[in-house]
C-alpha atoms as a PDB file:
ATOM      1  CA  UNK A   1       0.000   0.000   0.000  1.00  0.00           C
ATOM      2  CA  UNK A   2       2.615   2.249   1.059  1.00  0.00           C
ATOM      3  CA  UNK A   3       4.544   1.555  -2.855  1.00  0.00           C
ATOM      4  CA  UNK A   4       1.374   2.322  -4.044  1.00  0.00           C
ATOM      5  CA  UNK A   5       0.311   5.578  -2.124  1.00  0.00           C
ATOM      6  CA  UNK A   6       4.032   6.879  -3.487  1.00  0.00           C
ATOM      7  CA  UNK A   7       3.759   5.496  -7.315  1.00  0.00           C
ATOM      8  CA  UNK A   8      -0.121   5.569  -7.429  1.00  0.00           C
ATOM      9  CA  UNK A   9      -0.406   9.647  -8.307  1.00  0.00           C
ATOM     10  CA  UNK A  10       2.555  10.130 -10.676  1.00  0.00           C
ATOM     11  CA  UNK A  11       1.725   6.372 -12.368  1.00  0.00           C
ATOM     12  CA  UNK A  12      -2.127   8.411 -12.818  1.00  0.00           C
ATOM     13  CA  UNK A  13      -0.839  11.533 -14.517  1.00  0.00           C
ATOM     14  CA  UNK A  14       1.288   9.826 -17.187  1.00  0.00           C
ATOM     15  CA  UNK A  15      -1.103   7.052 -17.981  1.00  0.00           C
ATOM     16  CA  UNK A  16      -2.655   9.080 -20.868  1.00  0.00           C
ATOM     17  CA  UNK A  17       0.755   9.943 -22.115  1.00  0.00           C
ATOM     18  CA  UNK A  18       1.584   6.228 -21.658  1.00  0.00           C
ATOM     19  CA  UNK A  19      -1.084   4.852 -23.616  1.00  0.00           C
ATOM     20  CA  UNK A  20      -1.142   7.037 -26.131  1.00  0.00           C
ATOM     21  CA  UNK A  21       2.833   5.872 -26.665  1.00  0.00           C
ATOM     22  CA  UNK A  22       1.609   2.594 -26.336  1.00  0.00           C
ATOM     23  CA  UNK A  23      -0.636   2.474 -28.786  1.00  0.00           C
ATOM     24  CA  UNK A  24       0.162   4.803 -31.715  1.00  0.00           C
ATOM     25  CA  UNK A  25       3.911   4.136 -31.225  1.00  0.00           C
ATOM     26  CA  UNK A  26       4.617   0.732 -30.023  1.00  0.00           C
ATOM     27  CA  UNK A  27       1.652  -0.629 -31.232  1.00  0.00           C
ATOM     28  CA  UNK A  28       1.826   0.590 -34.413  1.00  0.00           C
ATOM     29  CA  UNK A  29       5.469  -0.599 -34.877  1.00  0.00           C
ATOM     30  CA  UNK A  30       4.154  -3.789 -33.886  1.00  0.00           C
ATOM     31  CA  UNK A  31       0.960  -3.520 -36.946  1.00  0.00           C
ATOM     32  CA  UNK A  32       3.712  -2.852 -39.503  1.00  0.00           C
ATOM     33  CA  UNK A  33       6.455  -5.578 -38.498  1.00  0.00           C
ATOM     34  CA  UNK A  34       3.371  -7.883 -38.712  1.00  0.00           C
ATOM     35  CA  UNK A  35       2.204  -6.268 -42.106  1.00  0.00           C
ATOM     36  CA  UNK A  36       5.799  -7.045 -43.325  1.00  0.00           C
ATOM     37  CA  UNK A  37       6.359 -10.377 -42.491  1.00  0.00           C
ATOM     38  CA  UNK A  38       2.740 -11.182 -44.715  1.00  0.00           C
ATOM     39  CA  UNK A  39       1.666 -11.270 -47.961  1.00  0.00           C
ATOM     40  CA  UNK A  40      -0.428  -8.360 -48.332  1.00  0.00           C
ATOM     41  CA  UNK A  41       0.974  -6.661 -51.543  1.00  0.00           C
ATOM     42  CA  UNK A  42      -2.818  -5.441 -52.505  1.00  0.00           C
ATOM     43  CA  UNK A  43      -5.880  -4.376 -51.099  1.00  0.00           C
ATOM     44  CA  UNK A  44      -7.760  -7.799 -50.782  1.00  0.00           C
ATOM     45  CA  UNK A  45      -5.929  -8.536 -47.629  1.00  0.00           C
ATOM     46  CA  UNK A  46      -3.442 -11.284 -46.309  1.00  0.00           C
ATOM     47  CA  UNK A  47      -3.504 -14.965 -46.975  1.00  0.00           C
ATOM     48  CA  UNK A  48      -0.756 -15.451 -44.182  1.00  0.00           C
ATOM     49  CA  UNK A  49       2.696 -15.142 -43.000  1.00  0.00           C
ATOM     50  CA  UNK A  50       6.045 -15.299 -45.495  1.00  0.00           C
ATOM     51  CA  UNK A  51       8.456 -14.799 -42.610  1.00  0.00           C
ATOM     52  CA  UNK A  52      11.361 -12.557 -43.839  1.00  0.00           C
ATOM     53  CA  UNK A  53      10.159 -12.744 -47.706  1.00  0.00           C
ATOM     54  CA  UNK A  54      10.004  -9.596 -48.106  1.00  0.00           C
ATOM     55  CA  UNK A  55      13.135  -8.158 -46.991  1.00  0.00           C
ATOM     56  CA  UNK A  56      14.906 -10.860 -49.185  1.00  0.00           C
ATOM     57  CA  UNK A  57      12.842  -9.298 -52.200  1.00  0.00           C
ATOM     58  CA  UNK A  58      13.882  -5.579 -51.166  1.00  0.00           C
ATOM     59  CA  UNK A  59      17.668  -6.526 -51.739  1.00  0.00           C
ATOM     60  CA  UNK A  60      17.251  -9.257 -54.419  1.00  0.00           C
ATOM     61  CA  UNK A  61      14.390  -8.986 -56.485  1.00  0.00           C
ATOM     62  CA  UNK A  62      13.272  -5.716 -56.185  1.00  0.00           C
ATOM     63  CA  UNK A  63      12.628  -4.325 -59.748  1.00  0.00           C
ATOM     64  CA  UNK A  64      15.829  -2.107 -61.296  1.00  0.00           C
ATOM     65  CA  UNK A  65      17.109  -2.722 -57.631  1.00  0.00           C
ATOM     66  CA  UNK A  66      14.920   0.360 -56.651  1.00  0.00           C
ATOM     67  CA  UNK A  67      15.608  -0.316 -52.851  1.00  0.00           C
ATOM     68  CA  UNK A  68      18.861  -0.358 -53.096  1.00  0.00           C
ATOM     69  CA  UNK A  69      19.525   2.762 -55.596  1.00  0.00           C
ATOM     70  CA  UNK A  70      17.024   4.662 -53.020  1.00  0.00           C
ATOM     71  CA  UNK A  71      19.578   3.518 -50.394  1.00  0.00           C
ATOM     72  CA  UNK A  72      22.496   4.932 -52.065  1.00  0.00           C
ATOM     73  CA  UNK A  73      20.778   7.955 -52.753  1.00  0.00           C
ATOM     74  CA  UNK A  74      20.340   8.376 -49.039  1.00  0.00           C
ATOM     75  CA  UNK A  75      23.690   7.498 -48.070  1.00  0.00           C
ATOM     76  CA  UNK A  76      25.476  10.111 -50.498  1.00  0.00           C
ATOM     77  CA  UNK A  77      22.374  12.815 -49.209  1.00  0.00           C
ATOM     78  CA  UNK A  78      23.394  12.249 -45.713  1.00  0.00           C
ATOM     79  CA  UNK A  79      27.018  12.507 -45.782  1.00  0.00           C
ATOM     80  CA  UNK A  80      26.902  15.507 -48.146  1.00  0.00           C
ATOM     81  CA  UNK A  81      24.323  17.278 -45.617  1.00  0.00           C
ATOM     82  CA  UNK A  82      26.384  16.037 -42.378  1.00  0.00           C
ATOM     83  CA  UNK A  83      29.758  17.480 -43.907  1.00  0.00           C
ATOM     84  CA  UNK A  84      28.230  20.861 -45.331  1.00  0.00           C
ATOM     85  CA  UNK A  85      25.918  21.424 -41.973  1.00  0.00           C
ATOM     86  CA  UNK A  86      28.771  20.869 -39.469  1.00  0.00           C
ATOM     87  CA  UNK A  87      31.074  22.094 -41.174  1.00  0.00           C
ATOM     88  CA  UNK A  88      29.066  25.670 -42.229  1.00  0.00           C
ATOM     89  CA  UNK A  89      27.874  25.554 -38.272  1.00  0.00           C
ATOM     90  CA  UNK A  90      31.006  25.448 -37.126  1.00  0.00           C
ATOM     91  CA  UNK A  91      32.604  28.019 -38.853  1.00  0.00           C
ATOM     92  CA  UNK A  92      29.844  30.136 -37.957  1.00  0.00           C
ATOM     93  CA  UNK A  93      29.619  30.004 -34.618  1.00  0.00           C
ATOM     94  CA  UNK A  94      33.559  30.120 -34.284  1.00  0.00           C
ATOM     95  CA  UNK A  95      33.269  33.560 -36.172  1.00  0.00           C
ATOM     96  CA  UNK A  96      30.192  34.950 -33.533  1.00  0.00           C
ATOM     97  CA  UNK A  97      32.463  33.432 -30.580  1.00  0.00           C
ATOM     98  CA  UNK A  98      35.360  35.772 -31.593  1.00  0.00           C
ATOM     99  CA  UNK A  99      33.054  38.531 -31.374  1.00  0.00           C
ATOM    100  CA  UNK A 100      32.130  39.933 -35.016  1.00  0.00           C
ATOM    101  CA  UNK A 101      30.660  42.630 -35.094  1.00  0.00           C
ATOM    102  CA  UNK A 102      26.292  42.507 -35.693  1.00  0.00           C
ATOM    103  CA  UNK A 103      26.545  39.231 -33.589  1.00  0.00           C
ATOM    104  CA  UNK A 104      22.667  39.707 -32.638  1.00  0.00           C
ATOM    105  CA  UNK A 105      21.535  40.483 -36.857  1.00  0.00           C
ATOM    106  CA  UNK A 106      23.908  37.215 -38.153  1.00  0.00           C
ATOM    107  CA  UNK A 107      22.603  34.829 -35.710  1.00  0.00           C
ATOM    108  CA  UNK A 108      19.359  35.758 -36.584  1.00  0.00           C
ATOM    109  CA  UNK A 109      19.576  35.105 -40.054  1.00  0.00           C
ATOM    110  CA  UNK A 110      21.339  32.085 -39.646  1.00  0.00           C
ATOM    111  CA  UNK A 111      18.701  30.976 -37.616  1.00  0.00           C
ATOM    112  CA  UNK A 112      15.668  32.009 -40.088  1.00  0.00           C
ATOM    113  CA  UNK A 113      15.781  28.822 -42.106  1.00  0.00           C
ATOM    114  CA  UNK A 114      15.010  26.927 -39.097  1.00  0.00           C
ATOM    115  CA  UNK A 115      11.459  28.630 -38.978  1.00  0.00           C
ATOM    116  CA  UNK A 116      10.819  27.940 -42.954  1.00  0.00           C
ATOM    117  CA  UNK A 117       9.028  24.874 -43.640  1.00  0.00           C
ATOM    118  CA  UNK A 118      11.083  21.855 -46.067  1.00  0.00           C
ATOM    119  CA  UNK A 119       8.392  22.484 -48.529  1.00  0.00           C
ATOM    120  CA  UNK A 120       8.692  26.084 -48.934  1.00  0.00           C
ATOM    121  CA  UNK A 121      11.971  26.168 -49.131  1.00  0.00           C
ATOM    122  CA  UNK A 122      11.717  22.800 -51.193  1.00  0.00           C
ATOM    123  CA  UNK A 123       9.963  25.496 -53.837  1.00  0.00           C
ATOM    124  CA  UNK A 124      12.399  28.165 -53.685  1.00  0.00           C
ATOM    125  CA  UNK A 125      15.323  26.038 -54.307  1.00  0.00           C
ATOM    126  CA  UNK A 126      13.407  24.265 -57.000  1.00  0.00           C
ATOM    127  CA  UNK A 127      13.906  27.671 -58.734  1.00  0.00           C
ATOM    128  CA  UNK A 128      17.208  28.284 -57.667  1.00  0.00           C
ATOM    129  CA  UNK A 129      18.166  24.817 -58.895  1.00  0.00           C
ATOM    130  CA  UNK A 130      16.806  24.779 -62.429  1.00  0.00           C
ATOM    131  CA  UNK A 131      18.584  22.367 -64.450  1.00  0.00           C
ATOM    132  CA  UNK A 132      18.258  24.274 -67.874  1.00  0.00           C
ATOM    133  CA  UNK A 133      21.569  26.090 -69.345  1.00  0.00           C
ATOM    134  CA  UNK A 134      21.380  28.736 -72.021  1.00  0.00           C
ATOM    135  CA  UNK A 135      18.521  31.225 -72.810  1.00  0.00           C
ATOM    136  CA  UNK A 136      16.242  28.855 -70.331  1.00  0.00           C
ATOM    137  CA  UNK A 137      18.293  29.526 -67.566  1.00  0.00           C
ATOM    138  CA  UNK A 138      16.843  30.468 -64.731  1.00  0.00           C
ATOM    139  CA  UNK A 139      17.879  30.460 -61.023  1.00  0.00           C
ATOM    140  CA  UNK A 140      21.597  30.510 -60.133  1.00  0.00           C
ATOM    141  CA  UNK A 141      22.196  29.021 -63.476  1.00  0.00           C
ATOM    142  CA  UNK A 142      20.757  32.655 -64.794  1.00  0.00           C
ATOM    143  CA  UNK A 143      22.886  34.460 -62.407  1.00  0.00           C
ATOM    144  CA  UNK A 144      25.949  32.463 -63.548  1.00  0.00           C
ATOM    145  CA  UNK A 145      25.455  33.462 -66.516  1.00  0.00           C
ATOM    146  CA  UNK A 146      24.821  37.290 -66.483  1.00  0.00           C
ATOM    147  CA  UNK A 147      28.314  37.203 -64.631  1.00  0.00           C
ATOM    148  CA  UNK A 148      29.452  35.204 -67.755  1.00  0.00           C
ATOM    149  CA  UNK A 149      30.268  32.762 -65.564  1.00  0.00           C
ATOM    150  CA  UNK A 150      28.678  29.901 -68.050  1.00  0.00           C
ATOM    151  CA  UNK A 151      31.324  27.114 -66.331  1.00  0.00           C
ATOM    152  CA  UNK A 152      29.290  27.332 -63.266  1.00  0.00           C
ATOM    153  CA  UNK A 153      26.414  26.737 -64.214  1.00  0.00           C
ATOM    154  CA  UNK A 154      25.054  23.124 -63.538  1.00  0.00           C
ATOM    155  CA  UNK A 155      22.117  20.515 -64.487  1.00  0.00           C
ATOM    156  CA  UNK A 156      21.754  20.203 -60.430  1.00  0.00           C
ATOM    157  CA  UNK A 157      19.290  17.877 -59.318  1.00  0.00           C
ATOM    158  CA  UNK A 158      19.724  16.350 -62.849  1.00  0.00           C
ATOM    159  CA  UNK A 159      22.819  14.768 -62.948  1.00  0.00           C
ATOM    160  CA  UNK A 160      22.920  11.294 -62.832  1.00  0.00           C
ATOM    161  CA  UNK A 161      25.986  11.008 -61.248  1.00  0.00           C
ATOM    162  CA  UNK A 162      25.756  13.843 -58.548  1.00  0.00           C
ATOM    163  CA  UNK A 163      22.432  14.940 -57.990  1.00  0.00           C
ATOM    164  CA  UNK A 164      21.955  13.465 -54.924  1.00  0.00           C
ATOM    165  CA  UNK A 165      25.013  15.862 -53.635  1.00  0.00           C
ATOM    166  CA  UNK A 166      23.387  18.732 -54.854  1.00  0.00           C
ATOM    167  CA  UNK A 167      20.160  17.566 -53.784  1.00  0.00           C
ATOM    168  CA  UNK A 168      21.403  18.172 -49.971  1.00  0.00           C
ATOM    169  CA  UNK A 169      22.655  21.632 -50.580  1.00  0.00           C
ATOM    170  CA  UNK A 170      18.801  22.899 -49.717  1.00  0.00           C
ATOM    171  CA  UNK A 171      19.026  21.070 -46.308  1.00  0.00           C
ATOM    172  CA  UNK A 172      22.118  22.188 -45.528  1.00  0.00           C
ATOM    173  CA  UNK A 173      21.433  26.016 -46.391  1.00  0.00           C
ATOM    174  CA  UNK A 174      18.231  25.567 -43.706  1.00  0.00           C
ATOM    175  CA  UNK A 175      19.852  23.211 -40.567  1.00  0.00           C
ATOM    176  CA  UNK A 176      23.424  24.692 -40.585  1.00  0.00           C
ATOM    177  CA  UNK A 177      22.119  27.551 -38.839  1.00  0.00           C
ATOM    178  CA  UNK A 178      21.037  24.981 -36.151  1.00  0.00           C
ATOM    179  CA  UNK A 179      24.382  23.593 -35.772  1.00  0.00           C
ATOM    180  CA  UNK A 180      25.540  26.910 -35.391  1.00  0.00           C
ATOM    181  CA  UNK A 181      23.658  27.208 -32.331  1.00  0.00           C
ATOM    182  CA  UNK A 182      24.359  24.587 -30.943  1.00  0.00           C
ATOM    183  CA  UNK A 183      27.804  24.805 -31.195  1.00  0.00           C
ATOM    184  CA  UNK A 184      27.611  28.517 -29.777  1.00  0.00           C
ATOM    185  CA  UNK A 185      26.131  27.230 -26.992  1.00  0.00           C
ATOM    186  CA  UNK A 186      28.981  24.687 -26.261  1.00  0.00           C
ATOM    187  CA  UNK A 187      31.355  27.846 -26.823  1.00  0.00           C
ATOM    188  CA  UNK A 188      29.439  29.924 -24.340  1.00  0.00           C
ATOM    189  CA  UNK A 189      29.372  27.253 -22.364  1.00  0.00           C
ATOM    190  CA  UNK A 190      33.257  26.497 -22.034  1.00  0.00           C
ATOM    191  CA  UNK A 191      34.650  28.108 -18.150  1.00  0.00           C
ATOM    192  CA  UNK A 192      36.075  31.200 -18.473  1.00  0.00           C
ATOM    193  CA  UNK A 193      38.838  29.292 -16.256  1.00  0.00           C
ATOM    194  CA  UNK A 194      39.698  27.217 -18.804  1.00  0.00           C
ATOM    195  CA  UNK A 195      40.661  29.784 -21.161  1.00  0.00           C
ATOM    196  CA  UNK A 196      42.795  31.746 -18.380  1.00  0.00           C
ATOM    197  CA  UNK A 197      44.892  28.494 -17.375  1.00  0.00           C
ATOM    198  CA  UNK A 198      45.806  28.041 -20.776  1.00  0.00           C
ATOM    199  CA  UNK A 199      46.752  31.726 -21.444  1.00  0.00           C
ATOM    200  CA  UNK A 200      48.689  31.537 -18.213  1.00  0.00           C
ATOM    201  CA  UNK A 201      50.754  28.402 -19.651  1.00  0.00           C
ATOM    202  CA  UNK A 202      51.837  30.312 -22.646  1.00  0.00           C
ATOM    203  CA  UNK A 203      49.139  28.555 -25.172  1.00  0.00           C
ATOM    204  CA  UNK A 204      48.621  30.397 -28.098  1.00  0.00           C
ATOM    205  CA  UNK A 205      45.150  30.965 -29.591  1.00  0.00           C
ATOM    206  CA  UNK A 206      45.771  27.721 -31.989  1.00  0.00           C
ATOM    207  CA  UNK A 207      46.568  25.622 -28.824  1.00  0.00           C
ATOM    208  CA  UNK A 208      43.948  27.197 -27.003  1.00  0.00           C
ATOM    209  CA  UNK A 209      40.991  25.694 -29.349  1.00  0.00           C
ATOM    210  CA  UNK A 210      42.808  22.660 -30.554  1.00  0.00           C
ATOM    211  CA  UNK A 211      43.734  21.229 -27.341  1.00  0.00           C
ATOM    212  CA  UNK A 212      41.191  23.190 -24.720  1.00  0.00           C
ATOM    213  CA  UNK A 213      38.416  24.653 -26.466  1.00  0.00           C
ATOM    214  CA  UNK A 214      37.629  22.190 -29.846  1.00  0.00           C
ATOM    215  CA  UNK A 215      37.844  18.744 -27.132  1.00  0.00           C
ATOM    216  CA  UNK A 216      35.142  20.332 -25.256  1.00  0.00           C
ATOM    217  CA  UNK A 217      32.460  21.006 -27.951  1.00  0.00           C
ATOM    218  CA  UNK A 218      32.854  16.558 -28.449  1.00  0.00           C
ATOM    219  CA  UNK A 219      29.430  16.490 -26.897  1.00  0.00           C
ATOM    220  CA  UNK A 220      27.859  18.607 -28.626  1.00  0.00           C
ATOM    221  CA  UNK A 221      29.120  17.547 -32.066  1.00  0.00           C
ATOM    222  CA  UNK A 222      28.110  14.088 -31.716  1.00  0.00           C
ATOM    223  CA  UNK A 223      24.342  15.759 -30.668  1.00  0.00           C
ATOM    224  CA  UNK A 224      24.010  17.541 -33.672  1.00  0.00           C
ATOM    225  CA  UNK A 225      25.245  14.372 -35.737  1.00  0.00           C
ATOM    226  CA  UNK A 226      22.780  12.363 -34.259  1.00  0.00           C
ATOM    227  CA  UNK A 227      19.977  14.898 -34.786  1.00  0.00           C
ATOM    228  CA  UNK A 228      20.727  14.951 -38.423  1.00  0.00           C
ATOM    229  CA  UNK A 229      21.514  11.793 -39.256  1.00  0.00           C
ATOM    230  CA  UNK A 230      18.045  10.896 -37.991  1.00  0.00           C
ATOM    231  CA  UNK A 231      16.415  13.708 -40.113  1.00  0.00           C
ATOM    232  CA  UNK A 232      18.529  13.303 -43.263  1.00  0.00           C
ATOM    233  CA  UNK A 233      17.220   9.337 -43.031  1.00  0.00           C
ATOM    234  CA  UNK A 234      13.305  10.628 -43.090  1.00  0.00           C
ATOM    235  CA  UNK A 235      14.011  13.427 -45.443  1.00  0.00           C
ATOM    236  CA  UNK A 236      10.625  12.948 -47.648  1.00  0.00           C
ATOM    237  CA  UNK A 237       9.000  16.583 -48.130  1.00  0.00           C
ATOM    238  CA  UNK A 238      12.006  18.456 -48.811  1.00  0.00           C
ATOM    239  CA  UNK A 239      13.326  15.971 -51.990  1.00  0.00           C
ATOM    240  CA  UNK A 240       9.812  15.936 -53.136  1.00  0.00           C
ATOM    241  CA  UNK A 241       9.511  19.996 -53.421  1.00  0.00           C
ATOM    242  CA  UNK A 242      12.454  20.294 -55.278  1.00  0.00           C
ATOM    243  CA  UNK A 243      12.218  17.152 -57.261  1.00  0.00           C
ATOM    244  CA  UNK A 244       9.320  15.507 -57.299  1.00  0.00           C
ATOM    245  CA  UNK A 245       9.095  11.657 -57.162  1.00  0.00           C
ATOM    246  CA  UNK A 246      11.950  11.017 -59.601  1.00  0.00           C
ATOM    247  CA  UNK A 247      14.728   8.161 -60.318  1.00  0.00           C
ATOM    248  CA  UNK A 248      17.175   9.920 -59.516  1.00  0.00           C
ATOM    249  CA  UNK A 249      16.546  11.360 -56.072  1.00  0.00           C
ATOM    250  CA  UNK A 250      14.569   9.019 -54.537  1.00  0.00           C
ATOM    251  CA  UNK A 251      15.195   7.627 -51.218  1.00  0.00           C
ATOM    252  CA  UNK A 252      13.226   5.127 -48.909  1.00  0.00           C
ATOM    253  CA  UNK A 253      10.794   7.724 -47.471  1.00  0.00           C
ATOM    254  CA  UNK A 254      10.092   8.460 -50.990  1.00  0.00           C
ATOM    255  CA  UNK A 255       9.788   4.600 -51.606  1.00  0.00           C
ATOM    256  CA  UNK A 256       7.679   3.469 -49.124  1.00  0.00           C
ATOM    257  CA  UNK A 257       5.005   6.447 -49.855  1.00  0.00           C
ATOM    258  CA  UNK A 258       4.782   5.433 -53.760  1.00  0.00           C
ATOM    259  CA  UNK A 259       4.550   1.639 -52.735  1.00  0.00           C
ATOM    260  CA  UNK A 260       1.783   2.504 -50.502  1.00  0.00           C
ATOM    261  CA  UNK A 261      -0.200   4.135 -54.109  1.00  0.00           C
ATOM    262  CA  UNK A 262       0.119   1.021 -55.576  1.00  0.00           C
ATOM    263  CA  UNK A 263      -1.523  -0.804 -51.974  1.00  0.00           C
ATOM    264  CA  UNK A 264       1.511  -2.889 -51.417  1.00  0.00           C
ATOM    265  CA  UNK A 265       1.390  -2.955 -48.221  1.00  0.00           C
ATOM    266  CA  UNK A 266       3.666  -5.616 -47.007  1.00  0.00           C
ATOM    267  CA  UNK A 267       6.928  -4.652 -49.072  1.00  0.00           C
ATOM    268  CA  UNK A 268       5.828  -0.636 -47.857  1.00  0.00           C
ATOM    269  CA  UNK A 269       5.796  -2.133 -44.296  1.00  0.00           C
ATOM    270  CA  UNK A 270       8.765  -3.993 -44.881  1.00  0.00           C
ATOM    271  CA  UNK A 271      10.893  -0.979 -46.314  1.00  0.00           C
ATOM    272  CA  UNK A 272       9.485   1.103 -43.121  1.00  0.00           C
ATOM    273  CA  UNK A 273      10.861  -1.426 -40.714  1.00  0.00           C
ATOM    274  CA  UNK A 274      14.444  -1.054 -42.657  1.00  0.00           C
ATOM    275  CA  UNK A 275      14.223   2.957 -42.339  1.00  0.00           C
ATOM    276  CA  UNK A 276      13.441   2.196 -38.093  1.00  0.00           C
ATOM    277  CA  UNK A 277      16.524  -0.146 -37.830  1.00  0.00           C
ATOM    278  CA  UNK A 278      18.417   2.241 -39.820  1.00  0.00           C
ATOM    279  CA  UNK A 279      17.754   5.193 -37.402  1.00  0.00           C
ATOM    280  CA  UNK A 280      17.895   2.801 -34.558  1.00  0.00           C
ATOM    281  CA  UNK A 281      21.187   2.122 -35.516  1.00  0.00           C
ATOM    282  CA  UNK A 282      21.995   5.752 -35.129  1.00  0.00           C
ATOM    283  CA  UNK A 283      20.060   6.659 -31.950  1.00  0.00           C
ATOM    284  CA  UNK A 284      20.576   3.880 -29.603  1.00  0.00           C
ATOM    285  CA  UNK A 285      23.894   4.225 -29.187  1.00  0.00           C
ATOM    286  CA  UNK A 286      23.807   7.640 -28.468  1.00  0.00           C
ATOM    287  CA  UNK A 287      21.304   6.903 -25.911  1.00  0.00           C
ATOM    288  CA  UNK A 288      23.635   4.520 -24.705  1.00  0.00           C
ATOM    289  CA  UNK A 289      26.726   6.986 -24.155  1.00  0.00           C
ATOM    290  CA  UNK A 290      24.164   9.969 -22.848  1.00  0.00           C
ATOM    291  CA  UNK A 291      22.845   7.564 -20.128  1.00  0.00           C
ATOM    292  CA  UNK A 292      26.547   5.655 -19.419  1.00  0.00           C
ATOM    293  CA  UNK A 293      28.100  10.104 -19.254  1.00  0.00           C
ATOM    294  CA  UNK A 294      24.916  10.772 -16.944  1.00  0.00           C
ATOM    295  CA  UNK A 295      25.407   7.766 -14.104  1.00  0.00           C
ATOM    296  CA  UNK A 296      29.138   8.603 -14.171  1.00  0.00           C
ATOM    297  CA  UNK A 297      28.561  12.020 -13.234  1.00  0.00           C
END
């Protein structure tokens, strides 16, 4: 009675939260592995189980090996968005931490992409990313050119061979700002101490960040990797804006909505459960090392 009296009220006020997560997460995850292992690949229902069928098919006899194309896609979108976000967030937020001048105006407009949606700015850089050369120029391909700067200009989205890269450039124009503040944050964040002790030892300002200042922002690196990874893995309404459901940008996300038009559900359930272990695969290890770093401190 007396566990109860103790648990009883807080168990009470999460229980809504806790079915709610029950059912529309867990329980849903649950529907779909289900709806994977069957047969269900159109609307007149399953005639039973084909255990692990399905994921064979998605790496072996999926046509034009769409699954795995979408899968490359996705691996050369997320390493071209991780480099140019953490890279672009770094170097900003290293310039505001040496005190520029207009600190308050440049983190705001590095910020500002953060409150546009992936389908607006999907549309803008649609524009910006026109694949035509020439007279039909338009976009930066148009602006290349008025500067005579015709080498520059670019089919974009439209190459076959590096679309994908360019395809990221859009997601790393709107997140970067993001990283910046994150990694602002872990500057601000750094003891003033620190920073004396290592003036007082004679370390100049290359020692200072390399081996006092850069060490500490490790936390807060692999956070914003993490955070990213996971969105660059779901990235569905940004790709679509600029491209539309197209060879050569698609990725899972994209996958698994256009296999759900044609009501194959299994092989769209089956493709979802690969995009969970994928992200899985990214956050539980984090969550891992967070709680290990938390019960050592």
């Amino acid at each position: 009675m007396r566990r109860l009296r103790h648990w009883g009220p807080g168990l009470l006020l999460l229980s809504p939260s806790l079915i709610l997560l029950a059912v529309f997460v867990y329980g849903l995850i649950a529907w779909t592995t289900k709806v994977s292992l069957s047969d269900e690949h159109n609307a007149r229902g399953s005639k039973g189980f084909v255990g692990i069928d399905n994921y064979k098919n998605l790496f072996t006899n999926d046509i034009q090996d769409r699954f795995t194309h979408s899968l490359k896609n996705l691996l050369i979108f997320t390493l071209v968005f991780l480099v140019g976000a953490m890279l672009l967030g770094l170097l900003w937020a290293f310039l505001l931490e040496r005190g520029v001048r207009g600190e308050g105006f440049f983190r705001t407009v590095y910020l500002f992409p953060m409150a546009v949606s992936f389908i607006a700015s999907g549309v803008v850089w649609r524009w910006l990313m026109n694949p035509l050369k020439g007279d039909g120029a338009g976009g930066l391909n148009a602006v290349f050119g008025s500067l005579h700067l015709d080498f520059l200009q670019s089919t974009w989205w439209t190459n076959p061979d590096w679309g994908m890269a360019s395809m990221a450039m859009p997601a790393v124009w709107q997140l970067s700002g993001y990283v910046m503040a994150l990694f602002l944050a872990g500057f601000r964040g750094i003891p003033q101490e620190l920073r004396e002790a290592a003036a007082m030892d004679g370390a100049s300002t290359y020692r200072l960040y390399r081996n006092v200042i850069f060490p500490q922002l490790t936390p807060v690196a692999l956070s914003a990797l993490i955070i990213l990874g996971h969105m660059s893995m779901k990235m569905f309404d940004l790709i679509m804006s600029v491209s539309g459901p197209q060879w050569l940008t698609e990725v899972p996300a994209i996958y698994v909505w256009q296999t759900l038009l044609t009501s194959d559900y299994a092989k769209s359930a089956a493709i979802s459960i690969v995009l969970l272990l994928l992200v899985a695969v990214v956050i539980v290890p984090y969550l891992i090392y967070t709680n290990r770093a938390e019960k050592n401190t």
